[in-house]
N, C-alpha and C. Protein backbone atom coordinates (compact mmCIF):
# COMPACT_ATOMS: atom_id res chain seq x y z
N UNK A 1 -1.08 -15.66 -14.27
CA UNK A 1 -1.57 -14.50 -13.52
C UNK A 1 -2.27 -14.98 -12.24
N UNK A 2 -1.75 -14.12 -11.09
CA UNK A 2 -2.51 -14.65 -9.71
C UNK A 2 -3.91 -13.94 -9.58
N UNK A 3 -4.92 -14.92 -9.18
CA UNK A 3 -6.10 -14.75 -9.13
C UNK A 3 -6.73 -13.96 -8.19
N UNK A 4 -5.62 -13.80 -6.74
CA UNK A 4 -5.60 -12.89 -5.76
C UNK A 4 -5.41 -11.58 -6.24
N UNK A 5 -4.23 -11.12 -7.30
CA UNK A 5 -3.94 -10.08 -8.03
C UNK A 5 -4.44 -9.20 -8.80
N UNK A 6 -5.31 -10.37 -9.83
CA UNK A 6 -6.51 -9.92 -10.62
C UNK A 6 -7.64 -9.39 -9.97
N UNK A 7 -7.67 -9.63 -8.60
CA UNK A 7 -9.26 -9.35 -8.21
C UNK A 7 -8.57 -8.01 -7.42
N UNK A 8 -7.75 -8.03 -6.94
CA UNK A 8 -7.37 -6.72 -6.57
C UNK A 8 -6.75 -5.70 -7.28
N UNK A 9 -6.91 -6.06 -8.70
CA UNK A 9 -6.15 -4.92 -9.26
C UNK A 9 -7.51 -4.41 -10.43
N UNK A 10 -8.59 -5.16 -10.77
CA UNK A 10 -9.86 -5.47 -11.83
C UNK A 10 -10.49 -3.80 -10.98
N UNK A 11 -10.59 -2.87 -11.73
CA UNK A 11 -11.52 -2.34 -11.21
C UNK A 11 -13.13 -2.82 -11.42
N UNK A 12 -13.18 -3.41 -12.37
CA UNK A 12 -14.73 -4.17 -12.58
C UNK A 12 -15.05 -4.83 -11.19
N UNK A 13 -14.24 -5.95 -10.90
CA UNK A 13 -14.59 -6.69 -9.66
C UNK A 13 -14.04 -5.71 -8.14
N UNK A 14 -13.80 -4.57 -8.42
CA UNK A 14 -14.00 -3.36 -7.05
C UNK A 14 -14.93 -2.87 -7.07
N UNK A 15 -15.58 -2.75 -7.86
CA UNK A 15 -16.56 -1.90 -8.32
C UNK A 15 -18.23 -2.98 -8.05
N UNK A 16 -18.02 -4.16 -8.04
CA UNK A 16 -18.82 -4.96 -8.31
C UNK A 16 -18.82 -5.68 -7.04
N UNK A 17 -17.88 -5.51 -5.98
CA UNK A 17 -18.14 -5.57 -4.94
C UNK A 17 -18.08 -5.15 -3.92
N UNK A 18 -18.37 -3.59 -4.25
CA UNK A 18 -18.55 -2.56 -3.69
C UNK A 18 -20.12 -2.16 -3.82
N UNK A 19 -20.92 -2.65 -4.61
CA UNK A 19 -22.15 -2.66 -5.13
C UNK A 19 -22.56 -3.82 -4.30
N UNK A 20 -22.50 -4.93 -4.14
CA UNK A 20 -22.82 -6.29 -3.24
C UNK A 20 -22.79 -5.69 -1.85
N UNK A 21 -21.61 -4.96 -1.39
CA UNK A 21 -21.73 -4.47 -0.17
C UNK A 21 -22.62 -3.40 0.52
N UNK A 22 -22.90 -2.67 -0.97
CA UNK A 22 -23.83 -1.78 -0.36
C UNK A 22 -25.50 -2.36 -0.61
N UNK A 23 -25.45 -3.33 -1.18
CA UNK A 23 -26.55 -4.16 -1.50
C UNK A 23 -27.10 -4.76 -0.19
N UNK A 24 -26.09 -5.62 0.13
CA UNK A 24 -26.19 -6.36 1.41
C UNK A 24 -26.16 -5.40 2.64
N UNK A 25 -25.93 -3.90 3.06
CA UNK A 25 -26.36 -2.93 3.70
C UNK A 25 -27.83 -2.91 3.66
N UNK A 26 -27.93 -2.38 2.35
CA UNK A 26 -29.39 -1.78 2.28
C UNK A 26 -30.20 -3.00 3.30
N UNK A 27 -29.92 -4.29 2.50
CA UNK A 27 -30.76 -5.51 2.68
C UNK A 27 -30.68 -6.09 4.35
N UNK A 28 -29.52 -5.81 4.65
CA UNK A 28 -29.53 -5.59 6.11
C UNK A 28 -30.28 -4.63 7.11
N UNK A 29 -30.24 -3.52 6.79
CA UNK A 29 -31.11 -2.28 7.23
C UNK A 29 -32.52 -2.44 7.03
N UNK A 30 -32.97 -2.73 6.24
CA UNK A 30 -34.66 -2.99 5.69
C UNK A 30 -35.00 -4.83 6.65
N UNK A 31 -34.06 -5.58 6.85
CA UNK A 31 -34.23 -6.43 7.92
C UNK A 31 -34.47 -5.65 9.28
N UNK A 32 -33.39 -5.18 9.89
CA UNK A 32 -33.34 -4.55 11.36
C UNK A 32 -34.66 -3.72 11.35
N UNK A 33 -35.06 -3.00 9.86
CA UNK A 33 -36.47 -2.07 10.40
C UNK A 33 -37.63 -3.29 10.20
N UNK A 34 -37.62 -3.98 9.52
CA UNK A 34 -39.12 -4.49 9.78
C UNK A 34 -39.14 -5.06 11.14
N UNK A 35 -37.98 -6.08 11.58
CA UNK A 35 -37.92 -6.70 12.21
C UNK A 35 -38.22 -5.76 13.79
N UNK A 36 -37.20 -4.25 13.75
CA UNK A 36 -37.67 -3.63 14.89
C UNK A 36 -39.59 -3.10 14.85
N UNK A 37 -39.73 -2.55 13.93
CA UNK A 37 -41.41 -2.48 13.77
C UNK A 37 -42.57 -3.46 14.34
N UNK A 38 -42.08 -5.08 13.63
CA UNK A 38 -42.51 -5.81 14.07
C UNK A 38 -43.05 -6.07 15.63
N UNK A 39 -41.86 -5.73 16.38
CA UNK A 39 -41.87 -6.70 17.70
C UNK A 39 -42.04 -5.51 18.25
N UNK A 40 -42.21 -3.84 17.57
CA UNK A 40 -42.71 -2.44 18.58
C UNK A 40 -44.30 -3.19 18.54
N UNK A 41 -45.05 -3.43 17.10
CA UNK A 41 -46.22 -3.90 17.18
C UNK A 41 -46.59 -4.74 17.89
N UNK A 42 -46.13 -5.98 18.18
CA UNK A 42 -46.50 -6.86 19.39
C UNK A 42 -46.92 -6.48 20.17
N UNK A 43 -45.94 -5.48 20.93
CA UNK A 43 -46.11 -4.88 22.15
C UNK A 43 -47.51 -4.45 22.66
């Protein structure tokens, strides 16, 4: 069985990295706001 195949056909591993992606959103977004907050405070 191709391992390319399995991961595209697994709904577990669609599902599971579809969750990582929205993980790594969130975790992205909560960067850009502190980080914009931050450097409004400097100011």
């Amino acid at each position: 069985m191709n391992i390319v195949d399995m991961l595209l056909n697994d709904p577990v591993v669609i599902f599971s990295f579809a969750g990582l992606a929205i993980l790594l959103g969130i975790c992205a977004f909560y960067v850009y706001y502190f980080w914009a907050r931050i450097s409004e405070d400097e100011k």
